[in-house]
Every structure is written in structure tokens, then in C-alpha cells.
N, C-alpha and C. Protein backbone atom coordinates (compact mmCIF):
# COMPACT_ATOMS: atom_id res chain seq x y z
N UNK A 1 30.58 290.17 145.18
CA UNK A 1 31.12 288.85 144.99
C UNK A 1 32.01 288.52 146.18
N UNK A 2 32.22 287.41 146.83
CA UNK A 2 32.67 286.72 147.68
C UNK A 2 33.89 285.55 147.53
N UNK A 3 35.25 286.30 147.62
CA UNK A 3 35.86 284.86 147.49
C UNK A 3 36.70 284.56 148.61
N UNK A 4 36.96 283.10 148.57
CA UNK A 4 38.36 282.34 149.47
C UNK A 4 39.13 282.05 148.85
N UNK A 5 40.23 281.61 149.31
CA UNK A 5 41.38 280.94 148.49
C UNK A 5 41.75 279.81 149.27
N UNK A 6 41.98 278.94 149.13
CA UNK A 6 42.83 277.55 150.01
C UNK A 6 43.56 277.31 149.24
N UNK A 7 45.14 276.33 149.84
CA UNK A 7 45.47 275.70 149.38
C UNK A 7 45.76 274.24 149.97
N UNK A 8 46.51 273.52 149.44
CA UNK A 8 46.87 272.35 150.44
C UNK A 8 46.19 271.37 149.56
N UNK A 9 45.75 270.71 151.02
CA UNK A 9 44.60 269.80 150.42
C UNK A 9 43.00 269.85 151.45
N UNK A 10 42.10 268.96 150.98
CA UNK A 10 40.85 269.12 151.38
C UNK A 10 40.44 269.30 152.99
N UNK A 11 41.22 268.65 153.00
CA UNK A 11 41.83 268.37 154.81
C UNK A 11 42.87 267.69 155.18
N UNK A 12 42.88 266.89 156.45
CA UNK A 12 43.97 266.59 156.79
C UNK A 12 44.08 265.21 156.94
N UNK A 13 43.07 264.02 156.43
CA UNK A 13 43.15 262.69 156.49
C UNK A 13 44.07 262.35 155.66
N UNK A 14 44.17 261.07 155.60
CA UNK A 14 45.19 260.16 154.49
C UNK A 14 43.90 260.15 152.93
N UNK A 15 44.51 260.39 152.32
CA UNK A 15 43.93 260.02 151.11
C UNK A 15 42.95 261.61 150.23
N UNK A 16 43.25 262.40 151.16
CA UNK A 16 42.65 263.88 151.02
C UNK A 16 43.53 264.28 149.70
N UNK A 17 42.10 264.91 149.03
CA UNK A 17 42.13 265.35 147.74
C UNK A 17 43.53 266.62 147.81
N UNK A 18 44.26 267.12 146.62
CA UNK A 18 44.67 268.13 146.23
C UNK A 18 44.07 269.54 145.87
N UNK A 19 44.05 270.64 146.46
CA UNK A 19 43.13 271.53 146.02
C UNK A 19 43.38 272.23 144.78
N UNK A 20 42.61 272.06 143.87
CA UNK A 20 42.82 272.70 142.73
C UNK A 20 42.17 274.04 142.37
N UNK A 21 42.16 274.57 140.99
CA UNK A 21 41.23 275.57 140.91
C UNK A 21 40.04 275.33 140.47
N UNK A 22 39.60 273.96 140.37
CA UNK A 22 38.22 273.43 140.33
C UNK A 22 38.12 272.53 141.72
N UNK A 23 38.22 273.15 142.52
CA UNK A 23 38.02 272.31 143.96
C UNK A 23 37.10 273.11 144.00
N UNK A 24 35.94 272.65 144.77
CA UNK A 24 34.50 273.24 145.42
C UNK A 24 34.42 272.73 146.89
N UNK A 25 34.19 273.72 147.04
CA UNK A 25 33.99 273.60 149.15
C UNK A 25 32.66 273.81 149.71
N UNK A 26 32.08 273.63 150.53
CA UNK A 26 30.83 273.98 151.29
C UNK A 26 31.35 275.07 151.72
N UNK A 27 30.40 276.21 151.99
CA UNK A 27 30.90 277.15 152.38
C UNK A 27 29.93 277.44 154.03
N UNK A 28 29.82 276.43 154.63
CA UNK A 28 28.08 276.40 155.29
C UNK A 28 28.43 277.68 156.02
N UNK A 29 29.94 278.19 156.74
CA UNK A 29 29.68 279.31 158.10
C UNK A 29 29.05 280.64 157.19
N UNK A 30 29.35 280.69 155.78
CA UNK A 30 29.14 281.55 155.20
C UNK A 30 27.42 281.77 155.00
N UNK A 31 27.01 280.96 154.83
CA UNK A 31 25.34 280.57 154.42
C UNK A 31 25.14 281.15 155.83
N UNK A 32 25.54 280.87 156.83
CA UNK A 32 24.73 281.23 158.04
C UNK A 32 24.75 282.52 158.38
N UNK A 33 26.04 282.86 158.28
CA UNK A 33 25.81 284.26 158.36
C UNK A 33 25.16 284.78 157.61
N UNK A 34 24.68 284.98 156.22
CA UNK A 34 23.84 285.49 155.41
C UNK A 34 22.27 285.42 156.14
N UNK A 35 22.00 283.99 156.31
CA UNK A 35 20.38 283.87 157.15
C UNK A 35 20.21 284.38 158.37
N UNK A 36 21.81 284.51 159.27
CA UNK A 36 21.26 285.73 160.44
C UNK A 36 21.36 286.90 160.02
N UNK A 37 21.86 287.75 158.93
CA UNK A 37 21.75 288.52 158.76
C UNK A 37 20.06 288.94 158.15
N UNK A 38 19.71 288.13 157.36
CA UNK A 38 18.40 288.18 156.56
C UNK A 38 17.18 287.93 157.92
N UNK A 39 17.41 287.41 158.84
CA UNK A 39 16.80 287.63 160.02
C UNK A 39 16.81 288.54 160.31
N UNK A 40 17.80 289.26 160.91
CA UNK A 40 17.70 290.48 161.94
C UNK A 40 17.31 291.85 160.65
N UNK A 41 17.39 291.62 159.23
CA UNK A 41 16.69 292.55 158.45
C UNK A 41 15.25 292.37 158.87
N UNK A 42 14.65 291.01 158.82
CA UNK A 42 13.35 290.79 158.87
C UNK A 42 12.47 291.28 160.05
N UNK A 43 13.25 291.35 161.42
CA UNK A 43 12.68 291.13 162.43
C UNK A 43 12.54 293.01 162.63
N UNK A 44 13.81 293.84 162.16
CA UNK A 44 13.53 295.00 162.43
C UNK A 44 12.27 295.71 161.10
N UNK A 45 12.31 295.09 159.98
CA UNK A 45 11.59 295.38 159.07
C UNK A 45 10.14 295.19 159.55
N UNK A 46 10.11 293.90 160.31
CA UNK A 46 8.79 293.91 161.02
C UNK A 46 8.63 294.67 162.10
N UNK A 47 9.30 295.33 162.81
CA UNK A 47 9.54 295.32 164.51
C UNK A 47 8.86 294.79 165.55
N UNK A 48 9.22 293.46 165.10
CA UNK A 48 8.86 292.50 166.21
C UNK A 48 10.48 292.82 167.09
N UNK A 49 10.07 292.20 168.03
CA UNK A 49 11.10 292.16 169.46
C UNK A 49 12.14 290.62 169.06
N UNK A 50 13.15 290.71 169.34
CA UNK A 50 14.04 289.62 169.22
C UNK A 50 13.91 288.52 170.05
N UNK A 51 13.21 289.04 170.96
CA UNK A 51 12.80 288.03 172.03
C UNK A 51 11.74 287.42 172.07
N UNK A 52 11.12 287.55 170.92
CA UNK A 52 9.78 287.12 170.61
C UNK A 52 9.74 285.35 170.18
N UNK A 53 8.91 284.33 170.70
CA UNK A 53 8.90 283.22 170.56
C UNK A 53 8.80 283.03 169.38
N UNK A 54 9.37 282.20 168.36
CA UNK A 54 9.25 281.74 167.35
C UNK A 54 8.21 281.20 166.65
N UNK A 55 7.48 280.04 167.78
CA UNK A 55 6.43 279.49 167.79
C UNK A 55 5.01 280.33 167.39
N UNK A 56 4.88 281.97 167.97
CA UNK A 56 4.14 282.62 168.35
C UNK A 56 3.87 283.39 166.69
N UNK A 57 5.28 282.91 166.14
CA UNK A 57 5.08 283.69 164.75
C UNK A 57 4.98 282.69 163.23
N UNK A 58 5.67 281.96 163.62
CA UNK A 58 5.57 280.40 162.57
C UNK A 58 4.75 279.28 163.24
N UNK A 59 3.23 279.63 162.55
CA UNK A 59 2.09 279.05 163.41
C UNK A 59 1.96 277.96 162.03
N UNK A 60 2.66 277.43 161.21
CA UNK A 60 2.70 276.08 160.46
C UNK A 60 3.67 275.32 161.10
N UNK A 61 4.15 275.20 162.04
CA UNK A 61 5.06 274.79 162.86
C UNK A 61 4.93 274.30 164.19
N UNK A 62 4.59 272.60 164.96
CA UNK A 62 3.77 272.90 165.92
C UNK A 62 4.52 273.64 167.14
N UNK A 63 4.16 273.82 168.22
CA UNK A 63 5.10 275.10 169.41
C UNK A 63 5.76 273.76 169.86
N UNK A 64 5.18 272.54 170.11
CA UNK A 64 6.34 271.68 171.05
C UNK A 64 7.80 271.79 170.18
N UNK A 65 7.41 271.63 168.95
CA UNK A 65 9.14 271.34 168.06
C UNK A 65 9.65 272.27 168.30
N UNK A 66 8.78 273.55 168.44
CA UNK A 66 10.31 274.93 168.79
C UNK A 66 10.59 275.14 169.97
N UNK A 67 9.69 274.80 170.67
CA UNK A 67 9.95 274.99 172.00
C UNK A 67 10.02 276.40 172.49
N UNK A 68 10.70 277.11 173.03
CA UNK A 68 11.04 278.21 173.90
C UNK A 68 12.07 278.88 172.93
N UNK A 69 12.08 278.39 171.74
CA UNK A 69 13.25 279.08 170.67
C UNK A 69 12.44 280.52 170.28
N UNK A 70 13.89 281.48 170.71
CA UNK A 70 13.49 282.86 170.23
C UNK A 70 13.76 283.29 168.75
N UNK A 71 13.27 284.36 168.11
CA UNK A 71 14.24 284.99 166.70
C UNK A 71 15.56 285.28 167.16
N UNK A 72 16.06 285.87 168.73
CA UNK A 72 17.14 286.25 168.70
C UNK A 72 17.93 284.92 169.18
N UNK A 73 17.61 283.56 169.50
CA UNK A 73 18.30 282.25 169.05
C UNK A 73 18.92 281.88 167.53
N UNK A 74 17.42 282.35 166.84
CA UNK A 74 17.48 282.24 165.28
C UNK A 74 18.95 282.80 164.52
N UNK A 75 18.97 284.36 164.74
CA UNK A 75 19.49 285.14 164.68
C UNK A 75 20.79 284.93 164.93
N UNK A 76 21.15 284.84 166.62
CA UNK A 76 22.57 284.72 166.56
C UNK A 76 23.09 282.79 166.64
N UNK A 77 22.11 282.14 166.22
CA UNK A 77 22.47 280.87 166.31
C UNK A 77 22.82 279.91 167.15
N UNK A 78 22.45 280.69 168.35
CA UNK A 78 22.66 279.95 169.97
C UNK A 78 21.20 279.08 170.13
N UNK A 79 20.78 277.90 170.87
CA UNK A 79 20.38 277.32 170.69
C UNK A 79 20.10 275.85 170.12
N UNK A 80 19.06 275.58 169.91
CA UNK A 80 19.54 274.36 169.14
C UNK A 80 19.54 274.10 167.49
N UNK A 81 20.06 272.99 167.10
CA UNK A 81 20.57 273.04 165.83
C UNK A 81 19.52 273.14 165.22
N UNK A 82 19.04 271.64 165.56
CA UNK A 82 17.56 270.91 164.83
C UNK A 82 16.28 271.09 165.58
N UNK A 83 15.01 271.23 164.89
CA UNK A 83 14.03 270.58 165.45
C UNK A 83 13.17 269.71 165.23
N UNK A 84 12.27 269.41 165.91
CA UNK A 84 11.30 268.19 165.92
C UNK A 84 11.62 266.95 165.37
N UNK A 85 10.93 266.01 165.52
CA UNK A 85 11.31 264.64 164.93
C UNK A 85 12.23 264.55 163.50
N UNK A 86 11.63 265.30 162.73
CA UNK A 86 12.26 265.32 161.41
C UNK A 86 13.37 266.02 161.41
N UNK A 87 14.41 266.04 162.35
CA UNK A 87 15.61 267.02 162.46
C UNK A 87 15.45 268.45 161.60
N UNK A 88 14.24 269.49 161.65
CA UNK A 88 14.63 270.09 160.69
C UNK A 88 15.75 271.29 161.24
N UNK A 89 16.34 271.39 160.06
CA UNK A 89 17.43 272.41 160.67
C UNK A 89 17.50 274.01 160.91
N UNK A 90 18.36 274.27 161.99
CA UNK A 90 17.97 275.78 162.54
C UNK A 90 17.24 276.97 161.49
N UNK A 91 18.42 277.21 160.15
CA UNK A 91 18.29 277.54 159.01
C UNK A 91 17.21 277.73 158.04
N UNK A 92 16.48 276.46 158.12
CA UNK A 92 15.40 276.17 157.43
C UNK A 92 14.05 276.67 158.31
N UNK A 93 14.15 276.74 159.38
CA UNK A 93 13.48 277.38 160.35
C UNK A 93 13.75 278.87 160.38
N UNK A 94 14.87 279.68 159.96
CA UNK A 94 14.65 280.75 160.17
C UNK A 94 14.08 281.49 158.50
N UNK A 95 14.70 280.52 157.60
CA UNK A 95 13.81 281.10 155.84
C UNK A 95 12.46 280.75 156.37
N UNK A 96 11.57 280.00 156.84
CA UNK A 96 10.31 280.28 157.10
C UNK A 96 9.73 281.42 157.82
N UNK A 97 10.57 281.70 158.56
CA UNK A 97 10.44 282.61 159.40
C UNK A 97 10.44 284.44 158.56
N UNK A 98 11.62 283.88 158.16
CA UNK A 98 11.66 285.33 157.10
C UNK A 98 11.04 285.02 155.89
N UNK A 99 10.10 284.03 155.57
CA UNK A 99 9.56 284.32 154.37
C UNK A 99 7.97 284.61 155.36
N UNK A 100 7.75 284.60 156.53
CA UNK A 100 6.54 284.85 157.07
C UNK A 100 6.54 286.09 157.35
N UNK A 101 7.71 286.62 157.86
CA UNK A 101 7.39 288.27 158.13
C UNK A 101 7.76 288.89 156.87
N UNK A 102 8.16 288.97 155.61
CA UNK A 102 8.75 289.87 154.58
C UNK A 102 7.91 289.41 153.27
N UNK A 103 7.61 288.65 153.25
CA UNK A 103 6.89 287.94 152.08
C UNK A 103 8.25 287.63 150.82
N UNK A 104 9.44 287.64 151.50
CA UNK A 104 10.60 287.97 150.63
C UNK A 104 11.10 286.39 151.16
N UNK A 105 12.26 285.77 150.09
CA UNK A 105 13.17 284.46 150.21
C UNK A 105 14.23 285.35 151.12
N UNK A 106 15.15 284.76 151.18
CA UNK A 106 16.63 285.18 151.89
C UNK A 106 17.42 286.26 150.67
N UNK A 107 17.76 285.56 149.70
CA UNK A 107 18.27 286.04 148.91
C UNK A 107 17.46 287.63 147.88
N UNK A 108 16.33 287.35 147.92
CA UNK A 108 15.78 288.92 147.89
C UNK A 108 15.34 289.67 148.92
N UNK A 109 15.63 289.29 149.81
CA UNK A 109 15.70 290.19 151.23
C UNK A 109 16.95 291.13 151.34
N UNK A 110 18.31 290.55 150.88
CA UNK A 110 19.58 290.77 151.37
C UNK A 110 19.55 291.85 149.98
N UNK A 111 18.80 291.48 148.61
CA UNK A 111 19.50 291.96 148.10
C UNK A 111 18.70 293.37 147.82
């Protein structure tokens, strides 16, 4: 189990909520680290190379939208956010990715 604590308030604008003990937060840096982690399980589970084109392995995906994006972009999150027209996001690109090499989601990969 995973917790934070805050207090204060939500942030720091005018009109920002009070944090209570039913305040709910995004937790997104947290999510990410979980999907690079569930990556770099995937990639050694496969032993593919980190440097391996993305494109070359998520072939439902056309190669212009990924471009030159590696797993080890995926992975440590350098790169770009979004791709192709439809902004899809880094994230959502790398659960395809690890549901292509593991036959596993994120969350039964990790666990």
C-alpha cells in the first residue's frame, strides 16, 4: 500500500480548496513510475534491447507517429509526451507495448 499526506490546501491560487481527509489528488508522477517500471520488467522479460525502436515492436501503430521513439525513451520518459494526430499519450503507448511483449496489463505484470 502506498500513501501521502498533504496538508494546506489544493494549491496555491485564490479560491483553492482546504485539504481534508476526503481530498483526492491525481497522483500522475506516481502512475508513471509504475509504467516505467512495468516496462523495463517487460523488456528484460522479453530481452529485447532498450534501444530497440518501438515502431519495430508495436506494429498496430503506424512508424511515422512513433517516429525514432525507443523502449528506453518509453522507459525512462525522455522524449516525447504524445503521439500522432490523436495526441496519444506516452503511457498509453508504453501499456501497448507491455501488453505486446508479456501478454500481461501493467498491473499484473508488477504484481
Amino acid at each position: 500500500m502506498l500513501t501521502e499526506w498533504y496538508s494546506g490546501t489544493h494549491h496555491f491560487k485564490n479560491g483553492s480548496l482546504v485539504v481534508t481527509h476526503d481530498s483526492m489528488f491525481n497522483l500522475y508522477s506516481l502512475r508513471k513510475t509504475y509504467v516505467g517500471l512495468a516496462t523495463a520488467i517487460a523488456v528484460v522479460e522479453s530481452e529485447l534491447s532498450v534501444d530497440r525502436k518501438v515502431s519495430d515492436v508495436l506494429t498496430n501503430r503506424p512508424e511515422y507517429e512513433l517516429g525514432n521513439t525507443t523502449i528506453r525513451d518509453l522507459a525512462t520518459k525522455s522524449g516525447a509526451k504524445y503521439f500522432g494526430p490523436n495526441r496519444i499519450e506516452r503511457e498509453e503507448v508504453a501499456r501497448d507495448l507491455i501488453k505486446e511483449l508479456t501478454e500481461f496489463n501493467i498491473a499484473q505484470l508488477i504484481t
